[in-house]
PDB file of N, CA and C in Angstrom:
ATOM      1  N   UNK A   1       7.513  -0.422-103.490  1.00  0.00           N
ATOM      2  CA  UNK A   1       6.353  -1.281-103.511  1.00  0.00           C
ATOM      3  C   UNK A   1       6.450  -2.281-102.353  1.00  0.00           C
ATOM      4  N   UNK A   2       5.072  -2.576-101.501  1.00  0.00           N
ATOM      5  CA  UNK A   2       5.486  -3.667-100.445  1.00  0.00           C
ATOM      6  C   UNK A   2       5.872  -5.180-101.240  1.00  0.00           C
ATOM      7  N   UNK A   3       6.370  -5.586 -99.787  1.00  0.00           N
ATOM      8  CA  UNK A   3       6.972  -7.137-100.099  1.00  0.00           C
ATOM      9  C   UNK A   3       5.550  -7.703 -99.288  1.00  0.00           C
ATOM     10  N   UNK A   4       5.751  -8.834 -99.508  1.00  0.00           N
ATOM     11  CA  UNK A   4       4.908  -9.687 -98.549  1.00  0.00           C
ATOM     12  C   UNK A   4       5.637 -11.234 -98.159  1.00  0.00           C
ATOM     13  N   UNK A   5       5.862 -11.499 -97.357  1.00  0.00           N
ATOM     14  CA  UNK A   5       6.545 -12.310 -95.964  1.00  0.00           C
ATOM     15  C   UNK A   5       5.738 -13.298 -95.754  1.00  0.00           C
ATOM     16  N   UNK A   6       5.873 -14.313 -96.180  1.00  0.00           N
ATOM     17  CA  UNK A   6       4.993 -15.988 -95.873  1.00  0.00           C
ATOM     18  C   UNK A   6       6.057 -16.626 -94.794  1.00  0.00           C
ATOM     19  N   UNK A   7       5.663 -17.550 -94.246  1.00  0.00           N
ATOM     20  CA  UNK A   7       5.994 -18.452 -93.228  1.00  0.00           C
ATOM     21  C   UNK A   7       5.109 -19.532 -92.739  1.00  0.00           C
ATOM     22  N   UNK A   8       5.703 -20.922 -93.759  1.00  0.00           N
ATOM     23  CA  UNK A   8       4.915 -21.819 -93.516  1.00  0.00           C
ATOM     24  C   UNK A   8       5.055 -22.661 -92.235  1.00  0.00           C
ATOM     25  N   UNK A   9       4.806 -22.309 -91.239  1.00  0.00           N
ATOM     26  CA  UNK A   9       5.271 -23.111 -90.361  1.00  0.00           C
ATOM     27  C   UNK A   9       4.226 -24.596 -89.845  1.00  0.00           C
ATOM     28  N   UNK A  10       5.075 -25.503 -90.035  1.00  0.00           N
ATOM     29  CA  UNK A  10       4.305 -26.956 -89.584  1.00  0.00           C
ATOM     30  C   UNK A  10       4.791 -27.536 -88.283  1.00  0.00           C
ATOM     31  N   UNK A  11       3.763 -27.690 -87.317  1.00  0.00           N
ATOM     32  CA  UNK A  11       4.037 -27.905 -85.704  1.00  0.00           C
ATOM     33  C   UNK A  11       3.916 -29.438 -85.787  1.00  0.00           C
ATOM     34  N   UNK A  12       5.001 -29.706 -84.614  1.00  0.00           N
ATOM     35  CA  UNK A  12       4.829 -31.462 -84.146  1.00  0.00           C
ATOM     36  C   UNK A  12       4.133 -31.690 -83.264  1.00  0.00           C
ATOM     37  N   UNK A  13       3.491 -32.649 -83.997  1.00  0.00           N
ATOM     38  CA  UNK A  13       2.176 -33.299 -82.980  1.00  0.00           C
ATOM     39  C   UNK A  13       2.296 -33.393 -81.902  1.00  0.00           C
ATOM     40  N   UNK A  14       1.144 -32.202 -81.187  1.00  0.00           N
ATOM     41  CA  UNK A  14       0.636 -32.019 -80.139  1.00  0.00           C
ATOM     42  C   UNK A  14       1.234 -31.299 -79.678  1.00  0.00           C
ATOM     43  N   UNK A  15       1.740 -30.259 -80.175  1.00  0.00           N
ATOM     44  CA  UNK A  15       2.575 -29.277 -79.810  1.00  0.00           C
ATOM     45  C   UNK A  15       2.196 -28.105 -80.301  1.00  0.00           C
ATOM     46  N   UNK A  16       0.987 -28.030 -80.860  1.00  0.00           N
ATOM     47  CA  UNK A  16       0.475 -26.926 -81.517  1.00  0.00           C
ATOM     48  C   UNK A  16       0.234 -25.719 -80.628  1.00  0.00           C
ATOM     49  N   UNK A  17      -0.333 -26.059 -79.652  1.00  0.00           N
ATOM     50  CA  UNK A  17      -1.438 -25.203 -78.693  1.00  0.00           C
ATOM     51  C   UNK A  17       0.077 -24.249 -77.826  1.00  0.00           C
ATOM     52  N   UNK A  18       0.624 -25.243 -77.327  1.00  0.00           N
ATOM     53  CA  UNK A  18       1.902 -24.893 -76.649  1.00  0.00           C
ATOM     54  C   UNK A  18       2.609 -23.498 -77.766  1.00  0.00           C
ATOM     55  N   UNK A  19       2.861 -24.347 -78.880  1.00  0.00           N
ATOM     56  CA  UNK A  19       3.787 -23.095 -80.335  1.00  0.00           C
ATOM     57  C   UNK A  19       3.059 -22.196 -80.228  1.00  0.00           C
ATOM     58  N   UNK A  20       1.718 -21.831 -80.458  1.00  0.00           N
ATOM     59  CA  UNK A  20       1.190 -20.938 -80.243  1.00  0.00           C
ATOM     60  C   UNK A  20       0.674 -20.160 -79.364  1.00  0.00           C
ATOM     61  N   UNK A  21       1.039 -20.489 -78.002  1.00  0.00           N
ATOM     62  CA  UNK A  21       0.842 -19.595 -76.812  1.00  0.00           C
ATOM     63  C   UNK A  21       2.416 -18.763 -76.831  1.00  0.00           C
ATOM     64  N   UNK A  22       3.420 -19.807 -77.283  1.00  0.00           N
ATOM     65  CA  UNK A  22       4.460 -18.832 -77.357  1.00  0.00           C
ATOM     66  C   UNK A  22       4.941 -17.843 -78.656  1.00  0.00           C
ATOM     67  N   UNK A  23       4.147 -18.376 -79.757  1.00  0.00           N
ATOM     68  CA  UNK A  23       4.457 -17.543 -80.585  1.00  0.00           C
ATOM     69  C   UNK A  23       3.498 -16.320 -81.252  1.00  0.00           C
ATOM     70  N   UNK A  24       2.712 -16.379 -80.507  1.00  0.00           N
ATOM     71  CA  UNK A  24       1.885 -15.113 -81.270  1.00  0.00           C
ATOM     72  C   UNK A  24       2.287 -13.938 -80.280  1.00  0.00           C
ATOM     73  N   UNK A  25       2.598 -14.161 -79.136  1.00  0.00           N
ATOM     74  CA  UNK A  25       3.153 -12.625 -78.772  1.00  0.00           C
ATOM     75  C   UNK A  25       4.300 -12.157 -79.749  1.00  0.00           C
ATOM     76  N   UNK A  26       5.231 -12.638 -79.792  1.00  0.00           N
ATOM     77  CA  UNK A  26       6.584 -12.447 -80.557  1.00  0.00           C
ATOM     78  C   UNK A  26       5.845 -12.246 -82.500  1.00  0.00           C
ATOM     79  N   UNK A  27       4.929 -12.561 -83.011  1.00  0.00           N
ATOM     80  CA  UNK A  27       4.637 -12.156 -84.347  1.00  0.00           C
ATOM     81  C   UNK A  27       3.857 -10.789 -83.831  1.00  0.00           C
ATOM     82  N   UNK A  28       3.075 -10.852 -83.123  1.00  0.00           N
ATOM     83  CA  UNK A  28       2.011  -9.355 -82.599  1.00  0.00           C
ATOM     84  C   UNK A  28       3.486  -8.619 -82.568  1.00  0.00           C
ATOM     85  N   UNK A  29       4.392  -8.674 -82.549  1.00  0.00           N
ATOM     86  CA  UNK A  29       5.558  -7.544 -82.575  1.00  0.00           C
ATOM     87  C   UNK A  29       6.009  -7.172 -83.805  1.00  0.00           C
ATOM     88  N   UNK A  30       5.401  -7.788 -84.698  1.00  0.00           N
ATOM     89  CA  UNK A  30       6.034  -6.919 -86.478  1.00  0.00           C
ATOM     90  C   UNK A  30       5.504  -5.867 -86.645  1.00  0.00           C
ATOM     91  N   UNK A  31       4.812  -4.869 -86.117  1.00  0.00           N
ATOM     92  CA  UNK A  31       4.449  -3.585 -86.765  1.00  0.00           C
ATOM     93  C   UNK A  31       4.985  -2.817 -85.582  1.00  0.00           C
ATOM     94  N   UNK A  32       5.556  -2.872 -84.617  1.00  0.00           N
ATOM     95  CA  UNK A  32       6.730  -2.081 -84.122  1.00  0.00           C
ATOM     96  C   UNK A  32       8.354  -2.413 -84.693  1.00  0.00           C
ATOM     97  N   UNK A  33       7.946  -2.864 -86.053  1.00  0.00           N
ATOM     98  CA  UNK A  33       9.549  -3.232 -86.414  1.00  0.00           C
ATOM     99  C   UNK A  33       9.091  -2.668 -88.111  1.00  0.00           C
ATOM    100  N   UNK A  34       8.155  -2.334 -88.114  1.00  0.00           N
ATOM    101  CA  UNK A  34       7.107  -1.978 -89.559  1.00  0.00           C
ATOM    102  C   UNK A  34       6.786  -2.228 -90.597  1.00  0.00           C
ATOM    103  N   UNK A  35       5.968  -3.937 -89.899  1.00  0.00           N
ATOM    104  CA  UNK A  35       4.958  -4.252 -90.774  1.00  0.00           C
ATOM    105  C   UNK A  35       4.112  -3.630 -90.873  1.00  0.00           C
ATOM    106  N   UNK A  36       3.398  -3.112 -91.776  1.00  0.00           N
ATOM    107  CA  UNK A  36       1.821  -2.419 -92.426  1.00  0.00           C
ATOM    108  C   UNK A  36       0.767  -3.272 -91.305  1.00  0.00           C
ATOM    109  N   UNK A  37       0.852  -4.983 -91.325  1.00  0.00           N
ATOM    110  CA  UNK A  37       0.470  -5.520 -91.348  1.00  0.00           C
ATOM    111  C   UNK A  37       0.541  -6.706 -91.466  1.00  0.00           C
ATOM    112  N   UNK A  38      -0.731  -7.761 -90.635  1.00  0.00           N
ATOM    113  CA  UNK A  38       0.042  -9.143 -90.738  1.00  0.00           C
ATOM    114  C   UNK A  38      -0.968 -10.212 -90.125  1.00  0.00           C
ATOM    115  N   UNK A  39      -0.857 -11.538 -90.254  1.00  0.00           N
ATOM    116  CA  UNK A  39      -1.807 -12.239 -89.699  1.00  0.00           C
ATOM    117  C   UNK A  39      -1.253 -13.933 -89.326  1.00  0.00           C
ATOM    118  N   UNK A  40      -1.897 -14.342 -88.626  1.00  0.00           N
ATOM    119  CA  UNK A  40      -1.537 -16.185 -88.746  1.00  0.00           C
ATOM    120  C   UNK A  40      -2.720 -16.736 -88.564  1.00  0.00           C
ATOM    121  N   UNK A  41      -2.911 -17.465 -89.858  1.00  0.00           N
ATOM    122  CA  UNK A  41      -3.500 -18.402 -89.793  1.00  0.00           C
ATOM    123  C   UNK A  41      -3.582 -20.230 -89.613  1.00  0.00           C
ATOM    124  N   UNK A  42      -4.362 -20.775 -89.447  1.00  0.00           N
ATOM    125  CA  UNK A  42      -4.776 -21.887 -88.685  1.00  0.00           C
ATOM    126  C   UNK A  42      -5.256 -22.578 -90.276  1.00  0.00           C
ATOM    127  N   UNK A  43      -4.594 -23.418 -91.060  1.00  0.00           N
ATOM    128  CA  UNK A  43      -5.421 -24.811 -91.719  1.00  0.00           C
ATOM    129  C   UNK A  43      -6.118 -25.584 -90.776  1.00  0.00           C
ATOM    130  N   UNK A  44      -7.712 -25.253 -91.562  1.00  0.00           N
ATOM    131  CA  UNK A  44      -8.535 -26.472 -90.997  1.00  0.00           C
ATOM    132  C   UNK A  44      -8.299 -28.106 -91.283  1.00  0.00           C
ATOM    133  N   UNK A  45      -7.921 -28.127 -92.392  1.00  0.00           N
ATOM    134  CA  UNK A  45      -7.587 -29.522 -93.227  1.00  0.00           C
ATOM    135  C   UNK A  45      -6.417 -30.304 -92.878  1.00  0.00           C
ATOM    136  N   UNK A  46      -5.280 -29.356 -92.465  1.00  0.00           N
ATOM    137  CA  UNK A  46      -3.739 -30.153 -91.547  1.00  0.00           C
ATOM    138  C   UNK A  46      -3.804 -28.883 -90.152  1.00  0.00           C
ATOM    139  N   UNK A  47      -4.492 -28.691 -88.871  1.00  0.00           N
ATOM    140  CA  UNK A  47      -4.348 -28.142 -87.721  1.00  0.00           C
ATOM    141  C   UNK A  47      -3.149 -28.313 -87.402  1.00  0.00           C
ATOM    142  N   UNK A  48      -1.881 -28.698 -87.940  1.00  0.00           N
ATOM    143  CA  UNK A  48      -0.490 -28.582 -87.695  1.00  0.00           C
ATOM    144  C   UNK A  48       0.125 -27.482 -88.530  1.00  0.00           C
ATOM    145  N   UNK A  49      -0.135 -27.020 -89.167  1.00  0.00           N
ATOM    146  CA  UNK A  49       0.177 -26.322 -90.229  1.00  0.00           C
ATOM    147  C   UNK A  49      -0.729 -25.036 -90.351  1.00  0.00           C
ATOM    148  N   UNK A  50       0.384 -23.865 -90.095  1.00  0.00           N
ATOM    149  CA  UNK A  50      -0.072 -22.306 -89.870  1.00  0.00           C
ATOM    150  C   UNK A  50       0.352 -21.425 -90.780  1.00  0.00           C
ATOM    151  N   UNK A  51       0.179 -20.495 -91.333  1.00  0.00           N
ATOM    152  CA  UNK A  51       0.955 -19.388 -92.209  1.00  0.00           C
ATOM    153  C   UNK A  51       0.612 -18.341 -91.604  1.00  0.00           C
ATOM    154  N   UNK A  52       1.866 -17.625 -91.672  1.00  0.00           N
ATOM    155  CA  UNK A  52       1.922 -16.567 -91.260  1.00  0.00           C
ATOM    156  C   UNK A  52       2.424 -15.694 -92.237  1.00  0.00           C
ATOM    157  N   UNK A  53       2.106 -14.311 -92.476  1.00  0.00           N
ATOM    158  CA  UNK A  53       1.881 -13.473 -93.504  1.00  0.00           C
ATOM    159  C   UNK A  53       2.118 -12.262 -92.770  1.00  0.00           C
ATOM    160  N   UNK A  54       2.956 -11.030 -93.495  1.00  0.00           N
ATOM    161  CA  UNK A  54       2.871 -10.275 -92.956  1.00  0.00           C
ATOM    162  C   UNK A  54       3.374  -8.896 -94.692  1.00  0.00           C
ATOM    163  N   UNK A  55       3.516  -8.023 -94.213  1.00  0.00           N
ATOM    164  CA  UNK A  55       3.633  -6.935 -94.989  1.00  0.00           C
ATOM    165  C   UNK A  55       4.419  -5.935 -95.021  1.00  0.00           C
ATOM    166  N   UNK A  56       5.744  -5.575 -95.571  1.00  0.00           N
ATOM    167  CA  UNK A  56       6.649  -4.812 -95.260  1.00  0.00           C
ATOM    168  C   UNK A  56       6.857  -3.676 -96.480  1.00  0.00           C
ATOM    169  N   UNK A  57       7.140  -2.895 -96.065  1.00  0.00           N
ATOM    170  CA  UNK A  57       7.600  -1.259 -97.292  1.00  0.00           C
ATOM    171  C   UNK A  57       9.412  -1.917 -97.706  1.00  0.00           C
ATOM    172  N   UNK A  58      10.097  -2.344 -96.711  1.00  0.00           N
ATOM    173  CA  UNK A  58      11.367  -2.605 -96.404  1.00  0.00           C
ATOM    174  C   UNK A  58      11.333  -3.891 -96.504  1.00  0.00           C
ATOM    175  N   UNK A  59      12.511  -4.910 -96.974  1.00  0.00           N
ATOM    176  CA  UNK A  59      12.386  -6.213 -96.290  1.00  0.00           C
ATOM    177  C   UNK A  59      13.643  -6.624 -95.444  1.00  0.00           C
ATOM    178  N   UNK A  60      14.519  -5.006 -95.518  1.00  0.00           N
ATOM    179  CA  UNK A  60      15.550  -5.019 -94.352  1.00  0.00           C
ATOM    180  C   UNK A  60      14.458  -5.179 -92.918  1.00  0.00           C
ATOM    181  N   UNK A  61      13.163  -4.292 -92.758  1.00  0.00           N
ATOM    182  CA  UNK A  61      12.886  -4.344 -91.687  1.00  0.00           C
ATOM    183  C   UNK A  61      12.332  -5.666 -91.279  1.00  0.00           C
ATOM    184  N   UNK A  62      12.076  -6.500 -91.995  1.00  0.00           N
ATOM    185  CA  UNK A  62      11.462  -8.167 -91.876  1.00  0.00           C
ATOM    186  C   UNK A  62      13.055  -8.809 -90.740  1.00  0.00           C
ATOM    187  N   UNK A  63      13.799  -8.409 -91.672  1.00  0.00           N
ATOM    188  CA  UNK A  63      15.549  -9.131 -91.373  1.00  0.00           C
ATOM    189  C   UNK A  63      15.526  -8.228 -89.236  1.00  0.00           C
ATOM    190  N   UNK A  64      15.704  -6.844 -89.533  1.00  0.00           N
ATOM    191  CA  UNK A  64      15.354  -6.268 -87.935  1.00  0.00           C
ATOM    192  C   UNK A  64      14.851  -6.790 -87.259  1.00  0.00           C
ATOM    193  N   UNK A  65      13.698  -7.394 -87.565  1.00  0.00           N
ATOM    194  CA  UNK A  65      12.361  -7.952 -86.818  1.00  0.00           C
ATOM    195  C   UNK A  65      12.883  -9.707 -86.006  1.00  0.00           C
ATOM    196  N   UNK A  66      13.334 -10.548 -87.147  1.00  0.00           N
ATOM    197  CA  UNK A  66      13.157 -11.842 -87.721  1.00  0.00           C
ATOM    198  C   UNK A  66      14.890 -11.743 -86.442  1.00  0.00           C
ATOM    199  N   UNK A  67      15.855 -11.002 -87.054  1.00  0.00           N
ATOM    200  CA  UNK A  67      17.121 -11.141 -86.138  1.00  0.00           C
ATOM    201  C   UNK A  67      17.042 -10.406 -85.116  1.00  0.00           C
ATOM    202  N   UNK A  68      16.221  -9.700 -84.686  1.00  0.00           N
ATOM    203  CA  UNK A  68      16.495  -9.255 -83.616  1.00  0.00           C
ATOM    204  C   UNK A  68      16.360 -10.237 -81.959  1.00  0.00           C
ATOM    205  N   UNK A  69      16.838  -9.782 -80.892  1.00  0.00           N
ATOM    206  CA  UNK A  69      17.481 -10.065 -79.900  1.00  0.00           C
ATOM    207  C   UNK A  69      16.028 -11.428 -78.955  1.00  0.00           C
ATOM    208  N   UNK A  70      15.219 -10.090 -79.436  1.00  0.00           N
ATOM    209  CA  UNK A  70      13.992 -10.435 -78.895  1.00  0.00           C
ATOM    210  C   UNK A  70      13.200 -11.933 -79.478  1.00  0.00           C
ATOM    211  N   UNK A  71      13.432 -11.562 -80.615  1.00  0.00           N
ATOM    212  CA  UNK A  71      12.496 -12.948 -81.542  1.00  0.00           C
ATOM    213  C   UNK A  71      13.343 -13.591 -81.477  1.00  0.00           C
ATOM    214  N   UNK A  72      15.181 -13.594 -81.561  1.00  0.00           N
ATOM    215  CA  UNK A  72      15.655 -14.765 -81.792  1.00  0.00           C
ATOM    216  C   UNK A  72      15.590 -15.616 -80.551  1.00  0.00           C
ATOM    217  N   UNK A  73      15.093 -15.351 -79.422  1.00  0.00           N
ATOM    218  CA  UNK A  73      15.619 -15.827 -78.252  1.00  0.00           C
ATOM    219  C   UNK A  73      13.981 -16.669 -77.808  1.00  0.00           C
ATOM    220  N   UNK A  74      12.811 -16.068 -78.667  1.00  0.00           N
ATOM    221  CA  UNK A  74      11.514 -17.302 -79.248  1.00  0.00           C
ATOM    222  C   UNK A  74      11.446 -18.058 -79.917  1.00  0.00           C
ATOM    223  N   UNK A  75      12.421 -17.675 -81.020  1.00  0.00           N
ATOM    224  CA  UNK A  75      12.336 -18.684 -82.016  1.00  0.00           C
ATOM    225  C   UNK A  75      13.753 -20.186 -81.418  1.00  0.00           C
ATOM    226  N   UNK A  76      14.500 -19.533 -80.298  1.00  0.00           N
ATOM    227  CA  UNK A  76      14.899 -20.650 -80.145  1.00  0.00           C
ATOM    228  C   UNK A  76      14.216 -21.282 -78.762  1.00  0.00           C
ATOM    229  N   UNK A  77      13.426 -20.909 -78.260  1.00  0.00           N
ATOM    230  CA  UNK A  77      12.160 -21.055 -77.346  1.00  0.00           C
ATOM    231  C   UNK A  77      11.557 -22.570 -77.900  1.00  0.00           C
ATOM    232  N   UNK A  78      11.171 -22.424 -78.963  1.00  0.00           N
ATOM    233  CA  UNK A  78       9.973 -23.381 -80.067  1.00  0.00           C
ATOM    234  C   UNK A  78      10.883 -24.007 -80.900  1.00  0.00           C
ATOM    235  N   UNK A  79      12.029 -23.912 -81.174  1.00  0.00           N
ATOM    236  CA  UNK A  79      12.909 -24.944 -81.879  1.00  0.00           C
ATOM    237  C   UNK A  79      12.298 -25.861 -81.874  1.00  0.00           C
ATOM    238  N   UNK A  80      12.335 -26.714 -80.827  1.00  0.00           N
ATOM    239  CA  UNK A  80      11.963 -28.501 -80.965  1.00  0.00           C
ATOM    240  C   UNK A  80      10.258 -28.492 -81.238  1.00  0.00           C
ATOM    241  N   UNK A  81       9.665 -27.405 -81.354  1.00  0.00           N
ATOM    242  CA  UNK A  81       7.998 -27.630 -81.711  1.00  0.00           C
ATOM    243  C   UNK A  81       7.610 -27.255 -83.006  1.00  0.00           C
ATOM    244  N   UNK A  82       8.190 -27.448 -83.638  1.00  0.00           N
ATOM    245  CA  UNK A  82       8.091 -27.281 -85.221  1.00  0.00           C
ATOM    246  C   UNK A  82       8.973 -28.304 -85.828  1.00  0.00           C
ATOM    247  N   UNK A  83       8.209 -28.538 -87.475  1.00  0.00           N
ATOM    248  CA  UNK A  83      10.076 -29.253 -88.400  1.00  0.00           C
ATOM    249  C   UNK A  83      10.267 -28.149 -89.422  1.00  0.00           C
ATOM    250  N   UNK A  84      11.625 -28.627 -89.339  1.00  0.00           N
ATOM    251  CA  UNK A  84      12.849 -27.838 -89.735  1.00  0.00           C
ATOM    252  C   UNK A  84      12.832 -28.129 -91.388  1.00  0.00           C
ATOM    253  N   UNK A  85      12.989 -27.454 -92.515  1.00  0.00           N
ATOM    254  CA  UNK A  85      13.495 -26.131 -92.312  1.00  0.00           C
ATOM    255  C   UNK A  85      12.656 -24.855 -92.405  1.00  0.00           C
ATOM    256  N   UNK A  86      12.488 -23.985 -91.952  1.00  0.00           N
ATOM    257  CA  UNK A  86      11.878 -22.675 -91.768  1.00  0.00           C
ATOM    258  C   UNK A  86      11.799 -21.365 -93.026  1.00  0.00           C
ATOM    259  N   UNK A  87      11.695 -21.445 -93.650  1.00  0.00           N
ATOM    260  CA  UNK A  87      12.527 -20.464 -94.907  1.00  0.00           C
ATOM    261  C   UNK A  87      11.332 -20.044 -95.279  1.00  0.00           C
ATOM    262  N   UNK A  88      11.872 -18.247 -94.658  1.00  0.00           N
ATOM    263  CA  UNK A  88      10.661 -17.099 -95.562  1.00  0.00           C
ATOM    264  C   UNK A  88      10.408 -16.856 -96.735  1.00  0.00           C
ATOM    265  N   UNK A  89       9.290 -16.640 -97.362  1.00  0.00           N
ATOM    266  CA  UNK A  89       9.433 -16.592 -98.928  1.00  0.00           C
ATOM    267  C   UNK A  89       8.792 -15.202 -99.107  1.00  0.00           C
ATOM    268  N   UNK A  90       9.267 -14.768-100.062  1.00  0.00           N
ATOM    269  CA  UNK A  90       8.498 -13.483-100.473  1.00  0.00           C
ATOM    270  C   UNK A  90       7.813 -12.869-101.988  1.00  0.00           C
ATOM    271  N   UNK A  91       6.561 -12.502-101.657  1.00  0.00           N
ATOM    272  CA  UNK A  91       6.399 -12.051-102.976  1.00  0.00           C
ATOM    273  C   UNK A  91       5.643 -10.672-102.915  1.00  0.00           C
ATOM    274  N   UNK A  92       5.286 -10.217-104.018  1.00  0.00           N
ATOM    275  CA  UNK A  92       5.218  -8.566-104.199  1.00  0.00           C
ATOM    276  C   UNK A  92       3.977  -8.511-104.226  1.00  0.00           C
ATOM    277  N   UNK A  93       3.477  -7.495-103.837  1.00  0.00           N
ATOM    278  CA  UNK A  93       2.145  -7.120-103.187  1.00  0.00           C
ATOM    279  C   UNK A  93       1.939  -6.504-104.887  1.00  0.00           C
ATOM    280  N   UNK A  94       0.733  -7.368-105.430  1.00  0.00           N
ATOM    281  CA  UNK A  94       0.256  -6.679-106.397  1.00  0.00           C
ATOM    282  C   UNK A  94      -1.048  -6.108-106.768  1.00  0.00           C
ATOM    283  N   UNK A  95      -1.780  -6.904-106.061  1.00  0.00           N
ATOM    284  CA  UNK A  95      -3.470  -6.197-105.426  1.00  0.00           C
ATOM    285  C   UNK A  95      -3.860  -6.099-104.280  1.00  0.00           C
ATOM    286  N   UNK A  96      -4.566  -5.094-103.464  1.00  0.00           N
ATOM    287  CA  UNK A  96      -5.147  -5.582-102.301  1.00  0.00           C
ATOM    288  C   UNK A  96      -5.859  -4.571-102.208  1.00  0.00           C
ATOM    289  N   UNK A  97      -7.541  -4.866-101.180  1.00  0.00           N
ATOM    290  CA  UNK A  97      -8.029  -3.808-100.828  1.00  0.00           C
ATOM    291  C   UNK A  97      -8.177  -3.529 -99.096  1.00  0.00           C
TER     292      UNK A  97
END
């Protein structure tokens, strides 16, 4: 059954635009690591604050994705443009169309 992969990430002011020029190439890379699927969104209500969502058969392949060589070397790119701490959560895909 899929998992599903949240990531609340909250950016420091005025650093949004910047986090996200560097980080949506590096998420556009989860379905060559095989996500189904996946998205980030933008709160209108806190514009610092994004979720990102994605969709896995595996959630070893989330761990492939998340440690690999490539993302780790973005995610320490954007270190200082986010607060800390970062922690994926997961829950089980129980409806969708």
């Amino acid at each position: 059954m899929a998992e599903v992969n949240r990531l609340d990430w909250h950016i420091a002011p005025f650093r949004a635009d910047r986090w996200l020029d560097l980080w949506e190439p590096a998420a556009a890379k989860m379905p060559a690591y095989g996500a189904s699927s996946w998205s980030l969104t933008r709160s209108i209500d806190d514009p610092l604050a994004f979720q990102q969502t994605s969709i896995w058969e595996q959630r070893s392949d989330f761990e492939r994705y998340w440690y690999s060589e490539e993302i780790a070397k973005v995610r320490e790119s954007i270190i200082d443009l986010y607060d800390l701490p970062l922690l994926p959560a997961w829950h089980q895909l129980v409806i969708a169309e």
